[in-house]
C-alpha atoms as a PDB file:
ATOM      1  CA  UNK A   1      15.259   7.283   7.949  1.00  0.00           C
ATOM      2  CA  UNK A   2      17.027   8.300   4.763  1.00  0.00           C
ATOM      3  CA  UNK A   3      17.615   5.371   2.135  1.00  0.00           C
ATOM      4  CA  UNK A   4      20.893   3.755   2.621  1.00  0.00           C
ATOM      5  CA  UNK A   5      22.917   1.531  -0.229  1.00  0.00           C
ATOM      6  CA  UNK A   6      24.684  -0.378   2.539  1.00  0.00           C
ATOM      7  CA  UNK A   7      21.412  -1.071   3.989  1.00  0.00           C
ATOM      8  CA  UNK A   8      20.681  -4.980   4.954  1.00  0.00           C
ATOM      9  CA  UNK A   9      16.942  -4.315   3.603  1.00  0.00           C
ATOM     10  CA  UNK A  10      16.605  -3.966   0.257  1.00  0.00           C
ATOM     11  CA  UNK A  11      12.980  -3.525  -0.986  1.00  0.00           C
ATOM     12  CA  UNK A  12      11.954  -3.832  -4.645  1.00  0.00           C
ATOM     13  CA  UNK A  13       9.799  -0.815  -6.547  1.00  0.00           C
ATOM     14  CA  UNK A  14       8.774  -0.267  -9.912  1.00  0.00           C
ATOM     15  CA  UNK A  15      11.366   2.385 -11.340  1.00  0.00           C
ATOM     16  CA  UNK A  16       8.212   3.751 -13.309  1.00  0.00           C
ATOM     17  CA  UNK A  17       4.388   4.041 -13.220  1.00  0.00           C
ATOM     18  CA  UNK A  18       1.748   6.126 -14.905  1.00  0.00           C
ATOM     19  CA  UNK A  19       0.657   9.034 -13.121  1.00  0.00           C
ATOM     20  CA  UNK A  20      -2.579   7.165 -11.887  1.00  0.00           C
ATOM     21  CA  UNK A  21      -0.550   5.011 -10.195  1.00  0.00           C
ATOM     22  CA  UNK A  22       1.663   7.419  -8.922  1.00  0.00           C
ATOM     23  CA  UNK A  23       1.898   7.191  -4.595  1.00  0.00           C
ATOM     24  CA  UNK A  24      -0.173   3.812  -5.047  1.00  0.00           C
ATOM     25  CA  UNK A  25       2.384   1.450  -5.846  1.00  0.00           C
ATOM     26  CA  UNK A  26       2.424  -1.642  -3.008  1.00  0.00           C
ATOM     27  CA  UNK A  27       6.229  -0.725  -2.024  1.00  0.00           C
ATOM     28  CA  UNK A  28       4.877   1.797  -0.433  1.00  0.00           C
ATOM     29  CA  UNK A  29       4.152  -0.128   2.865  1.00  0.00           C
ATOM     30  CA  UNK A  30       7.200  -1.270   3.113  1.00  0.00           C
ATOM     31  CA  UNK A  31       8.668   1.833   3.205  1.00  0.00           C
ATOM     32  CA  UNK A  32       6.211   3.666   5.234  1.00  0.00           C
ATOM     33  CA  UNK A  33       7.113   0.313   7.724  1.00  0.00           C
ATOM     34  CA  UNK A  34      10.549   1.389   7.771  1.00  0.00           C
ATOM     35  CA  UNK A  35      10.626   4.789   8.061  1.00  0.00           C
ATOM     36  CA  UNK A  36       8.052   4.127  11.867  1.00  0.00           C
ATOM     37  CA  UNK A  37      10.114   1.964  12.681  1.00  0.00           C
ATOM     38  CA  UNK A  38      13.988   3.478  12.190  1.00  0.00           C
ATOM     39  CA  UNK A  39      14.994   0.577   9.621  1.00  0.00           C
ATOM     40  CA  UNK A  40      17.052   1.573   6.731  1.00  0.00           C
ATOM     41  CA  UNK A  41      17.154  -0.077   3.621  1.00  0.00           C
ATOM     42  CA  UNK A  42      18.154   0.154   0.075  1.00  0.00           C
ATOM     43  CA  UNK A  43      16.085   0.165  -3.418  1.00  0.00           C
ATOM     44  CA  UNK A  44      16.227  -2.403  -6.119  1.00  0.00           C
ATOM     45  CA  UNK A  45      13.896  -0.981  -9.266  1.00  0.00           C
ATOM     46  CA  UNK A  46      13.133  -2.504 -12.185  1.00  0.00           C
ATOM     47  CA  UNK A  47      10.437  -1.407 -14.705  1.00  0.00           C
ATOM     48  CA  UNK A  48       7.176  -1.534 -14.467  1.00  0.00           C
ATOM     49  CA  UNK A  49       6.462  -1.350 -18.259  1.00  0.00           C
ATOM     50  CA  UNK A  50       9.128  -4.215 -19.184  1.00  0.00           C
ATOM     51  CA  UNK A  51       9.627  -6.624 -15.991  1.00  0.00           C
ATOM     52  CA  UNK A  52      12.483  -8.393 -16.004  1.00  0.00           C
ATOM     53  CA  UNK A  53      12.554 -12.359 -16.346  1.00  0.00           C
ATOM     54  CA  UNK A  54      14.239 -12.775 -13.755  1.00  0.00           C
ATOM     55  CA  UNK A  55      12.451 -11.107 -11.426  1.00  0.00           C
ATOM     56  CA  UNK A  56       9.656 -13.990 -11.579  1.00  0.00           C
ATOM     57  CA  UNK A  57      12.053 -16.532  -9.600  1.00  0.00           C
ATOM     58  CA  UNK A  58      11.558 -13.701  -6.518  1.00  0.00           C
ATOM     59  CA  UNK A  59       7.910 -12.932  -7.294  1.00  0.00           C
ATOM     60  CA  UNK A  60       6.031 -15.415  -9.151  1.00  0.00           C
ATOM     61  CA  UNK A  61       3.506 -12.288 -10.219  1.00  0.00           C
ATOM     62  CA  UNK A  62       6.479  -9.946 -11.442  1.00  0.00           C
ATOM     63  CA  UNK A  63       4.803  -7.758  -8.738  1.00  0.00           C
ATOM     64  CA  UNK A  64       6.269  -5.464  -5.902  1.00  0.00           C
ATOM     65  CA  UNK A  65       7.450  -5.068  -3.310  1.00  0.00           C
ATOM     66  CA  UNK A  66       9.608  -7.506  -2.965  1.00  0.00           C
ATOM     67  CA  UNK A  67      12.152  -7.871   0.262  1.00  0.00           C
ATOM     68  CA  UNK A  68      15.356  -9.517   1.175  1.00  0.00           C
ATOM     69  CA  UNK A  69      16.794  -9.232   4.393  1.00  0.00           C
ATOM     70  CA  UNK A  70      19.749 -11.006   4.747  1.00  0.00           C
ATOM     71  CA  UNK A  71      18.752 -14.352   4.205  1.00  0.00           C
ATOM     72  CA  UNK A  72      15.416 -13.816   4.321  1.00  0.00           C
ATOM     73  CA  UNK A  73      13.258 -13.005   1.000  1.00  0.00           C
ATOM     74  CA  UNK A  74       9.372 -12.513   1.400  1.00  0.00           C
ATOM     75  CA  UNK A  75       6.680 -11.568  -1.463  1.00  0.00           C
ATOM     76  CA  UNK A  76       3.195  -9.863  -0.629  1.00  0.00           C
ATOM     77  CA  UNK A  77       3.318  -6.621   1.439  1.00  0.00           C
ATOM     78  CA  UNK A  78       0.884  -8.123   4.421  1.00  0.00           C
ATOM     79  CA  UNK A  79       3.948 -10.413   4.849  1.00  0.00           C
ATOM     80  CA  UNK A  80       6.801  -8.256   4.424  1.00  0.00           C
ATOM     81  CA  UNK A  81       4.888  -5.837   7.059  1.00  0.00           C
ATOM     82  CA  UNK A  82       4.902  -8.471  10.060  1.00  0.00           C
ATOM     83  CA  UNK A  83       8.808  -9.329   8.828  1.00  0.00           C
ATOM     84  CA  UNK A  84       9.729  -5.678   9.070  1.00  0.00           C
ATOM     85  CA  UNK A  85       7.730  -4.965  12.714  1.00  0.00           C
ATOM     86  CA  UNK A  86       9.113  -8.219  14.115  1.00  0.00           C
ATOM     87  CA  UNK A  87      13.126  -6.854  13.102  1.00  0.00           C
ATOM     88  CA  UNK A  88      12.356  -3.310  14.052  1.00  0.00           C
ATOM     89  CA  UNK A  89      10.353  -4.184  17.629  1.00  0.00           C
ATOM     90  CA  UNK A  90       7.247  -2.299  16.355  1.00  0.00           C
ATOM     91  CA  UNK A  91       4.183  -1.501  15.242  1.00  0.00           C
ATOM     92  CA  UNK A  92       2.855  -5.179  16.167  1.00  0.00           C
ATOM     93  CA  UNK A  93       2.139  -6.633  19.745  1.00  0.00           C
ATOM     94  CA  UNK A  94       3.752  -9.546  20.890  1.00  0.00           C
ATOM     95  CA  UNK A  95       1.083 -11.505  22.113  1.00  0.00           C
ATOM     96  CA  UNK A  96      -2.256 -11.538  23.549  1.00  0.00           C
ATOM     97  CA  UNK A  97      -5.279  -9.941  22.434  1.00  0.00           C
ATOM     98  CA  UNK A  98      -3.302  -6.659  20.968  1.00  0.00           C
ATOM     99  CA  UNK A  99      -1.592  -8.709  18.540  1.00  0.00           C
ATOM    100  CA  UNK A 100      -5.238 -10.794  17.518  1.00  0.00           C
ATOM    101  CA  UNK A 101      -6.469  -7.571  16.915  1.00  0.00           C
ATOM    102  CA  UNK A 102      -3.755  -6.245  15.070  1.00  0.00           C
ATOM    103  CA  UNK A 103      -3.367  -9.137  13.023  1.00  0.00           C
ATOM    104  CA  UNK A 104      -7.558  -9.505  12.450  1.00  0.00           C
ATOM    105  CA  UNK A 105      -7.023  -5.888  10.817  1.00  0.00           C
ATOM    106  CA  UNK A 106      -4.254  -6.404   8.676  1.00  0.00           C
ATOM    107  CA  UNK A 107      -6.009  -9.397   7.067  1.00  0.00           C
ATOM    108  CA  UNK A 108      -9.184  -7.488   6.975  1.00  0.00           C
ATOM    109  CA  UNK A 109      -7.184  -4.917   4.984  1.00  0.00           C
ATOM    110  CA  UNK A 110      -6.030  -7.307   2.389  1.00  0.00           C
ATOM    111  CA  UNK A 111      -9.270  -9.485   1.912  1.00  0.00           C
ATOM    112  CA  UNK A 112     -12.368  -7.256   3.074  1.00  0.00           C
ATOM    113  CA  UNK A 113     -11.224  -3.833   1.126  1.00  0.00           C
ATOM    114  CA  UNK A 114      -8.504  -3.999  -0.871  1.00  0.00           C
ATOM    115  CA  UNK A 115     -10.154  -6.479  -3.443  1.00  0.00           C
ATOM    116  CA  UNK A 116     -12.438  -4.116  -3.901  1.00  0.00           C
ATOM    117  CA  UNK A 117     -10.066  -1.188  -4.816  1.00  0.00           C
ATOM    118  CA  UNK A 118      -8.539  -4.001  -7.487  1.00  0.00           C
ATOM    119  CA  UNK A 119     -11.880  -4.167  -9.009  1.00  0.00           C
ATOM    120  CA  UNK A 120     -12.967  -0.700  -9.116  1.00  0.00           C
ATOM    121  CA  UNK A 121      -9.434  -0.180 -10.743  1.00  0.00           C
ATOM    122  CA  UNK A 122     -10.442  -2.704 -13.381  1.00  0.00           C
ATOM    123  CA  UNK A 123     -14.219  -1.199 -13.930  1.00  0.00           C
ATOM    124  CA  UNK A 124     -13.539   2.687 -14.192  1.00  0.00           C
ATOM    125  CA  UNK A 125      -9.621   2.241 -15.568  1.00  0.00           C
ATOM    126  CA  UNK A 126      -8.166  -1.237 -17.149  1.00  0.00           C
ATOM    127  CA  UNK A 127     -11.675  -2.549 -18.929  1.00  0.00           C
ATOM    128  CA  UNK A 128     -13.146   1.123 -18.207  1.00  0.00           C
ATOM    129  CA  UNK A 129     -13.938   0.425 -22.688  1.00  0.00           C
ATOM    130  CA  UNK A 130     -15.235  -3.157 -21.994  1.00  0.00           C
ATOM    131  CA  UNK A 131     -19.110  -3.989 -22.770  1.00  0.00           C
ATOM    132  CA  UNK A 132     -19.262  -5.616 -19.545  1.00  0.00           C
ATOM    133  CA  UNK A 133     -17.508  -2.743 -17.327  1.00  0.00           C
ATOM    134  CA  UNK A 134     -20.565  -0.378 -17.292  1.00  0.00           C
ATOM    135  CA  UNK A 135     -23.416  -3.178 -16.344  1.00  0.00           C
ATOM    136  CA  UNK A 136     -20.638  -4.118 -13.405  1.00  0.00           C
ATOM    137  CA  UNK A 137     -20.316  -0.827 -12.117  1.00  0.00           C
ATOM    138  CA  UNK A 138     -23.378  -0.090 -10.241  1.00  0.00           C
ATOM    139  CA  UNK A 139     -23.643  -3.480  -8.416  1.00  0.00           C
ATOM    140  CA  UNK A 140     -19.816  -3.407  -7.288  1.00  0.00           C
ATOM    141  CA  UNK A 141     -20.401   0.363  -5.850  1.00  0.00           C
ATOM    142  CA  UNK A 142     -23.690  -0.940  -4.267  1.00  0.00           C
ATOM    143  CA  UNK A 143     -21.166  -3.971  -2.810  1.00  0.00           C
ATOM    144  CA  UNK A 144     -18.202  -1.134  -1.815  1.00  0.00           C
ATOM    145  CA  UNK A 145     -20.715   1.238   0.148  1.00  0.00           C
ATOM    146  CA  UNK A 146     -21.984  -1.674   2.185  1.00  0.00           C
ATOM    147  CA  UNK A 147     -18.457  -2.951   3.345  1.00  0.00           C
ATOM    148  CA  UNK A 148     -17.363   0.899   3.978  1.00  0.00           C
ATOM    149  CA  UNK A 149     -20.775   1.776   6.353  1.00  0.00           C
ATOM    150  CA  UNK A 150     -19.304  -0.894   7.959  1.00  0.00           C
ATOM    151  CA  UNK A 151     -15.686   0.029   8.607  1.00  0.00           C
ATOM    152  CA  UNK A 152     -17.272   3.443   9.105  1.00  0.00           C
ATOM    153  CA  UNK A 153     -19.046   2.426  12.481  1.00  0.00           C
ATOM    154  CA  UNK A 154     -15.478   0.858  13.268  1.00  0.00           C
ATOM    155  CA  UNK A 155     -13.684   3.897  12.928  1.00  0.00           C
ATOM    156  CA  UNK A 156     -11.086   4.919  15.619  1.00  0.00           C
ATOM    157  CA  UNK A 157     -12.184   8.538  16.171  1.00  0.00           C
ATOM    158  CA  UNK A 158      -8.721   9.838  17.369  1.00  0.00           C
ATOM    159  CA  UNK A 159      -6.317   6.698  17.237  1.00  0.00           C
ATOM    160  CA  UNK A 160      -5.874   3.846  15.268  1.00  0.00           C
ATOM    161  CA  UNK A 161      -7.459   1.078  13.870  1.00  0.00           C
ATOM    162  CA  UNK A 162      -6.343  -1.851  16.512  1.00  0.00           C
ATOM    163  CA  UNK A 163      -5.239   0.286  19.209  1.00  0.00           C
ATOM    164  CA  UNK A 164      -1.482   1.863  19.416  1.00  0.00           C
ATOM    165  CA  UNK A 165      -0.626   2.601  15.584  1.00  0.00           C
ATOM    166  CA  UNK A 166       0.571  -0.772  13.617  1.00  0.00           C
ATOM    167  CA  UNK A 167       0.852  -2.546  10.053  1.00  0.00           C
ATOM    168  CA  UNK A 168      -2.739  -3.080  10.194  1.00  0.00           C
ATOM    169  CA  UNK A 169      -2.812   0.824  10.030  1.00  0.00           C
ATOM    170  CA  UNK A 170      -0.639   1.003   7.339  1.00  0.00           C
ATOM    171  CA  UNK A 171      -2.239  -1.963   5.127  1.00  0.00           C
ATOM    172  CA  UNK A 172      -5.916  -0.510   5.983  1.00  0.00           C
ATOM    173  CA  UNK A 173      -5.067   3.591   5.155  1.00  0.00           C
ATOM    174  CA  UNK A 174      -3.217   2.577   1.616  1.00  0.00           C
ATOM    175  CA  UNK A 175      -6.013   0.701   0.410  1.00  0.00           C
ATOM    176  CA  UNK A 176      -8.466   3.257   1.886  1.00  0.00           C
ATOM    177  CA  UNK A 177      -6.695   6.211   0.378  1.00  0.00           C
ATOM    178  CA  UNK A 178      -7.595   4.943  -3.325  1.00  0.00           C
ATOM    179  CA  UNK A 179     -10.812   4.898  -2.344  1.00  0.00           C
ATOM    180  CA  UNK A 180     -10.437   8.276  -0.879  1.00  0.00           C
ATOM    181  CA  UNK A 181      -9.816   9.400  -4.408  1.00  0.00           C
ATOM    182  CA  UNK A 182     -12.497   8.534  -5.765  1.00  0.00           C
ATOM    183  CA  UNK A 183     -14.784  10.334  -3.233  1.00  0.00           C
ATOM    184  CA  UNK A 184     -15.992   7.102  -1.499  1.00  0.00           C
ATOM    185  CA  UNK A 185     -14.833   8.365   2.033  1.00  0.00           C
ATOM    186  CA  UNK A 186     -16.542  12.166   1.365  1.00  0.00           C
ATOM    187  CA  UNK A 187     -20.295  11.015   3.214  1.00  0.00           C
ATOM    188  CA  UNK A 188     -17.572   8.560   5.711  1.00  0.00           C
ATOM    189  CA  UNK A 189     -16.101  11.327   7.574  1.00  0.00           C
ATOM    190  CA  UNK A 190     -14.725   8.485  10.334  1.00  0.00           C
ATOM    191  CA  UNK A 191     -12.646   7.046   7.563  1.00  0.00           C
ATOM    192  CA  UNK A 192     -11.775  10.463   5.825  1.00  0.00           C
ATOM    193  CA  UNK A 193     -10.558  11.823   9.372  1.00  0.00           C
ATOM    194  CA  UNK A 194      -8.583   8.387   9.776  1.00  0.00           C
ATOM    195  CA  UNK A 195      -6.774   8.337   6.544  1.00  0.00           C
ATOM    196  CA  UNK A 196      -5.824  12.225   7.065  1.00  0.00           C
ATOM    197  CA  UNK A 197      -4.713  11.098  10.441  1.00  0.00           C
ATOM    198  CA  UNK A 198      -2.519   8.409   9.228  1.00  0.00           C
ATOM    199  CA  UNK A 199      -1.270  10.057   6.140  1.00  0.00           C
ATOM    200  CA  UNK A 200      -0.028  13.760   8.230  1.00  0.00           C
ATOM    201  CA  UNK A 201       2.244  11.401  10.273  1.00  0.00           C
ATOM    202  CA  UNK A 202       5.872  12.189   8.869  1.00  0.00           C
ATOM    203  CA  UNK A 203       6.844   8.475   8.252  1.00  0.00           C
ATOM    204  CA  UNK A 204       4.376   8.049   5.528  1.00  0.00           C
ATOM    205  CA  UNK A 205       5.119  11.430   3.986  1.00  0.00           C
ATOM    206  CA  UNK A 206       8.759  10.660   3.750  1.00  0.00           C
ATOM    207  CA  UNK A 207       8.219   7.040   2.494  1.00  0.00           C
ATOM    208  CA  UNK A 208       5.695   8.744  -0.106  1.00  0.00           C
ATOM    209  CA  UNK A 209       8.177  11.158  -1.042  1.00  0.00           C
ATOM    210  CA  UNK A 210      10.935   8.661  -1.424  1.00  0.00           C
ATOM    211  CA  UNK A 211       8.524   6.886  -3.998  1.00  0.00           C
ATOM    212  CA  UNK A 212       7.775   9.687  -5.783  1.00  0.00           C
ATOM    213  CA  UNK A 213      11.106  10.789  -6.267  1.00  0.00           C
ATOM    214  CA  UNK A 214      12.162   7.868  -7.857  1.00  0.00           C
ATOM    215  CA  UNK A 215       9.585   8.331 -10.606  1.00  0.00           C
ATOM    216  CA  UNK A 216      10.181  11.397 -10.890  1.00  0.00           C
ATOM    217  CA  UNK A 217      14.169  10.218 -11.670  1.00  0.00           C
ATOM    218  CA  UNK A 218      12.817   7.827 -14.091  1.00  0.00           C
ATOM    219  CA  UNK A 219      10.612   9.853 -16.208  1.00  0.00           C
ATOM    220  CA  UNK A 220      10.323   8.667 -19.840  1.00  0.00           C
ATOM    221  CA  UNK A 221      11.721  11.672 -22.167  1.00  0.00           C
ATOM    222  CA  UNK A 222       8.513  12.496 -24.674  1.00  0.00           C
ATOM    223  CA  UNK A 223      10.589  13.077 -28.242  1.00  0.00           C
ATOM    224  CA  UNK A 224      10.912  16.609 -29.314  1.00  0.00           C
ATOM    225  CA  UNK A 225       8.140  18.079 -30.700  1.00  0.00           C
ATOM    226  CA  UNK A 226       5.960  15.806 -29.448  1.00  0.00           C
END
Protein backbone atom coordinates (compact mmCIF):
# COMPACT_ATOMS: atom_id res chain seq x y z
CA UNK A 1 0.00 0.00 0.00
CA UNK A 2 1.93 3.03 -1.18
CA UNK A 3 2.02 6.09 1.37
CA UNK A 4 -0.73 8.46 0.74
CA UNK A 5 -0.81 12.41 1.96
CA UNK A 6 -4.61 12.32 1.96
CA UNK A 7 -4.41 9.35 4.06
CA UNK A 8 -6.74 9.39 7.43
CA UNK A 9 -3.63 7.58 9.25
CA UNK A 10 -0.91 9.50 9.82
CA UNK A 11 1.95 7.77 11.74
CA UNK A 12 4.90 9.64 13.28
CA UNK A 13 8.83 8.55 12.43
CA UNK A 14 12.00 9.97 13.22
CA UNK A 15 13.11 11.87 9.92
CA UNK A 16 16.74 10.66 10.97
CA UNK A 17 18.67 7.94 12.86
CA UNK A 18 22.21 6.66 12.99
CA UNK A 19 22.95 3.85 10.90
CA UNK A 20 22.68 1.40 13.98
CA UNK A 21 19.40 2.28 14.24
CA UNK A 22 18.65 2.18 10.82
CA UNK A 23 15.34 -0.51 10.02
CA UNK A 24 14.94 -0.58 13.99
CA UNK A 25 13.07 2.40 14.61
CA UNK A 26 9.45 1.45 16.52
CA UNK A 27 7.38 3.07 13.46
CA UNK A 28 8.19 0.32 11.87
CA UNK A 29 5.21 -1.80 13.18
CA UNK A 30 2.98 0.43 12.35
CA UNK A 31 3.78 0.41 9.01
CA UNK A 32 4.46 -3.17 8.51
CA UNK A 33 0.54 -3.22 10.21
CA UNK A 34 -0.60 -1.26 7.42
CA UNK A 35 0.89 -2.44 4.58
CA UNK A 36 -0.91 -6.54 5.80
CA UNK A 37 -3.59 -5.04 6.23
CA UNK A 38 -4.34 -2.56 2.94
CA UNK A 39 -4.48 0.73 5.22
CA UNK A 40 -2.91 3.76 3.83
CA UNK A 41 -1.59 6.43 5.72
CA UNK A 42 0.57 9.42 5.67
CA UNK A 43 4.06 10.38 7.50
CA UNK A 44 4.61 13.07 10.02
CA UNK A 45 8.70 13.20 10.80
CA UNK A 46 10.37 15.11 13.03
CA UNK A 47 14.02 14.66 14.15
CA UNK A 48 15.37 12.35 16.03
CA UNK A 49 18.50 14.37 17.03
CA UNK A 50 16.41 17.65 18.03
CA UNK A 51 12.67 16.57 19.06
CA UNK A 52 10.40 19.03 18.89
CA UNK A 53 8.59 20.52 22.11
CA UNK A 54 5.72 20.03 20.99
CA UNK A 55 5.77 16.75 20.19
CA UNK A 56 5.76 15.84 24.10
CA UNK A 57 1.90 16.89 24.42
CA UNK A 58 1.39 13.62 21.81
CA UNK A 59 4.10 11.46 23.39
CA UNK A 60 5.06 12.20 26.80
CA UNK A 61 8.64 10.27 25.91
CA UNK A 62 9.26 12.39 22.60
CA UNK A 63 9.26 8.77 21.24
CA UNK A 64 7.71 7.15 18.02
CA UNK A 65 5.49 6.08 16.53
CA UNK A 66 2.96 8.04 17.22
CA UNK A 67 -0.75 7.68 15.45
CA UNK A 68 -3.79 9.73 14.80
CA UNK A 69 -6.63 8.44 13.14
CA UNK A 70 -9.21 10.73 12.84
CA UNK A 71 -10.05 11.43 16.20
CA UNK A 72 -8.25 8.95 17.61
CA UNK A 73 -4.43 9.49 18.82
CA UNK A 74 -2.58 6.45 20.52
CA UNK A 75 1.24 6.28 21.83
CA UNK A 76 3.20 2.86 22.24
CA UNK A 77 3.32 0.56 19.16
CA UNK A 78 1.61 -2.63 21.14
CA UNK A 79 -1.35 -0.16 21.19
CA UNK A 80 -1.32 1.39 17.94
CA UNK A 81 -1.04 -2.41 16.54
CA UNK A 82 -4.53 -3.62 18.06
CA UNK A 83 -5.98 0.10 16.81
CA UNK A 84 -4.73 -0.55 13.31
CA UNK A 85 -6.00 -4.57 13.14
CA UNK A 86 -9.32 -3.60 14.71
CA UNK A 87 -9.84 -0.63 11.56
CA UNK A 88 -8.34 -2.86 8.95
CA UNK A 89 -10.36 -6.36 10.07
CA UNK A 90 -6.99 -8.16 10.54
CA UNK A 91 -4.31 -9.71 11.83
CA UNK A 92 -6.21 -10.12 15.36
CA UNK A 93 -9.15 -12.57 16.22
CA UNK A 94 -12.23 -11.37 17.44
CA UNK A 95 -12.81 -13.40 20.27
CA UNK A 96 -12.23 -16.61 21.88
CA UNK A 97 -9.16 -18.38 22.51
CA UNK A 98 -7.40 -17.05 19.05
CA UNK A 99 -7.54 -13.64 20.22
CA UNK A 100 -6.12 -14.78 24.14
CA UNK A 101 -3.45 -16.17 22.35
CA UNK A 102 -2.77 -13.50 20.13
CA UNK A 103 -2.98 -10.99 22.64
CA UNK A 104 -0.73 -13.31 25.40
CA UNK A 105 2.01 -12.95 22.51
CA UNK A 106 1.94 -9.48 21.79
CA UNK A 107 2.40 -8.67 25.50
CA UNK A 108 4.98 -11.32 25.76
CA UNK A 109 6.74 -9.41 22.96
CA UNK A 110 6.81 -6.16 24.75
CA UNK A 111 7.60 -7.36 28.41
CA UNK A 112 9.41 -10.91 28.12
CA UNK A 113 11.99 -9.86 25.11
CA UNK A 114 12.01 -6.63 24.11
CA UNK A 115 13.38 -5.26 27.54
CA UNK A 116 16.01 -7.20 27.00
CA UNK A 117 17.01 -5.88 23.50
CA UNK A 118 16.74 -2.19 25.44
CA UNK A 119 19.35 -3.37 27.74
CA UNK A 120 21.72 -5.08 25.58
CA UNK A 121 21.43 -1.76 23.50
CA UNK A 122 22.51 0.11 26.62
CA UNK A 123 25.50 -2.52 27.63
CA UNK A 124 27.33 -3.07 24.17
CA UNK A 125 26.19 0.63 22.61
CA UNK A 126 24.84 3.73 24.90
CA UNK A 127 27.14 2.97 28.27
CA UNK A 128 29.20 0.38 26.00
CA UNK A 129 32.42 3.08 27.88
CA UNK A 130 30.73 2.82 31.36
CA UNK A 131 32.73 0.99 34.35
CA UNK A 132 29.68 -0.79 35.11
CA UNK A 133 28.72 -1.98 31.38
CA UNK A 134 31.37 -4.78 31.18
CA UNK A 135 30.65 -6.49 34.84
CA UNK A 136 26.74 -6.32 33.46
CA UNK A 137 27.34 -7.96 30.38
CA UNK A 138 27.86 -11.52 31.13
CA UNK A 139 24.96 -11.90 33.65
CA UNK A 140 22.35 -10.10 31.23
CA UNK A 141 23.53 -12.61 28.24
CA UNK A 142 23.33 -15.50 30.81
CA UNK A 143 19.53 -13.86 31.56
CA UNK A 144 18.83 -13.40 27.42
CA UNK A 145 19.86 -17.13 26.53
CA UNK A 146 17.54 -18.48 29.18
CA UNK A 147 14.36 -16.50 28.01
CA UNK A 148 15.34 -17.35 24.17
CA UNK A 149 15.74 -21.52 24.91
CA UNK A 150 12.53 -20.80 25.92
CA UNK A 151 10.79 -19.08 23.02
CA UNK A 152 12.94 -21.52 21.06
CA UNK A 153 10.88 -24.68 22.21
CA UNK A 154 7.80 -22.34 21.32
CA UNK A 155 8.72 -21.82 17.94
CA UNK A 156 6.07 -22.19 15.13
CA UNK A 157 8.05 -24.40 12.73
CA UNK A 158 6.19 -23.27 9.51
CA UNK A 159 3.52 -20.61 10.71
CA UNK A 160 3.25 -18.12 13.15
CA UNK A 161 3.60 -17.41 16.54
CA UNK A 162 -0.31 -17.55 17.76
CA UNK A 163 -1.67 -19.27 14.89
CA UNK A 164 -2.83 -17.36 11.47
CA UNK A 165 -0.14 -14.43 11.16
CA UNK A 166 -1.04 -11.27 13.59
CA UNK A 167 0.46 -8.14 15.56
CA UNK A 168 1.82 -10.49 17.97
CA UNK A 169 3.96 -11.61 14.90
CA UNK A 170 4.92 -8.39 14.07
CA UNK A 171 5.75 -7.08 17.79
CA UNK A 172 7.66 -10.57 18.51
CA UNK A 173 9.93 -10.68 14.89
CA UNK A 174 11.04 -6.74 15.37
CA UNK A 175 12.29 -7.24 18.68
CA UNK A 176 13.73 -10.67 17.71
CA UNK A 177 15.45 -9.35 14.64
CA UNK A 178 17.88 -7.08 16.89
CA UNK A 179 18.71 -9.89 18.53
CA UNK A 180 19.21 -11.65 15.31
CA UNK A 181 21.99 -9.19 14.75
CA UNK A 182 23.81 -9.82 17.22
CA UNK A 183 24.03 -13.61 16.55
CA UNK A 184 21.74 -14.62 19.49
CA UNK A 185 19.31 -16.60 17.13
CA UNK A 186 22.55 -18.45 15.16
CA UNK A 187 22.46 -21.88 17.82
CA UNK A 188 18.11 -20.98 17.78
CA UNK A 189 17.49 -22.09 14.36
CA UNK A 190 13.41 -22.16 15.34
CA UNK A 191 13.64 -18.46 15.88
CA UNK A 192 16.20 -17.73 12.98
CA UNK A 193 13.78 -19.72 10.51
CA UNK A 194 10.79 -17.62 12.09
CA UNK A 195 12.19 -14.21 11.75
CA UNK A 196 13.34 -15.10 7.99
CA UNK A 197 9.82 -16.28 7.61
CA UNK A 198 8.26 -13.17 8.79
CA UNK A 199 10.69 -10.75 7.37
CA UNK A 200 10.49 -12.45 3.28
CA UNK A 201 6.74 -11.58 3.51
CA UNK A 202 6.38 -8.43 1.12
CA UNK A 203 4.46 -6.23 3.69
CA UNK A 204 7.37 -5.93 5.95
CA UNK A 205 9.84 -5.41 3.11
CA UNK A 206 7.85 -2.57 1.74
CA UNK A 207 7.16 -0.99 5.21
CA UNK A 208 11.10 -1.45 5.76
CA UNK A 209 11.80 0.12 2.61
CA UNK A 210 9.46 2.99 3.15
CA UNK A 211 11.56 3.64 6.44
CA UNK A 212 14.62 3.49 4.95
CA UNK A 213 13.91 5.73 2.30
CA UNK A 214 13.04 8.40 4.37
CA UNK A 215 16.48 8.37 5.98
CA UNK A 216 17.96 8.04 3.23
CA UNK A 217 15.99 11.61 2.11
CA UNK A 218 17.14 13.05 5.26
CA UNK A 219 20.75 12.38 5.28
CA UNK A 220 22.87 15.00 7.11
CA UNK A 221 25.38 16.60 4.37
CA UNK A 222 29.14 15.88 5.99
CA UNK A 223 30.97 19.50 5.07
CA UNK A 224 33.38 19.37 2.25
CA UNK A 225 36.45 18.00 2.89
CA UNK A 226 35.46 16.37 5.70
Amino acid sequence: MPIRPDAEIEITAFDWVPSFARGFVRDLRPRWACEELGLPYRERLISAMKRPEWYYDDQPWGQVPFLRDGEVCQFESGAILIHLAEKGGGLLPQSGQARASTLSWLFAAFNSIEPMVFELNNVETFSAKSDWAPLRRPSLLETVARRLDRLEARAPQDGWIAGEFSIADIAMVTALRELAGRGQLDDRPGLAAYVERATARPAFQTALKAQLDVFDAHAPVEPAGA
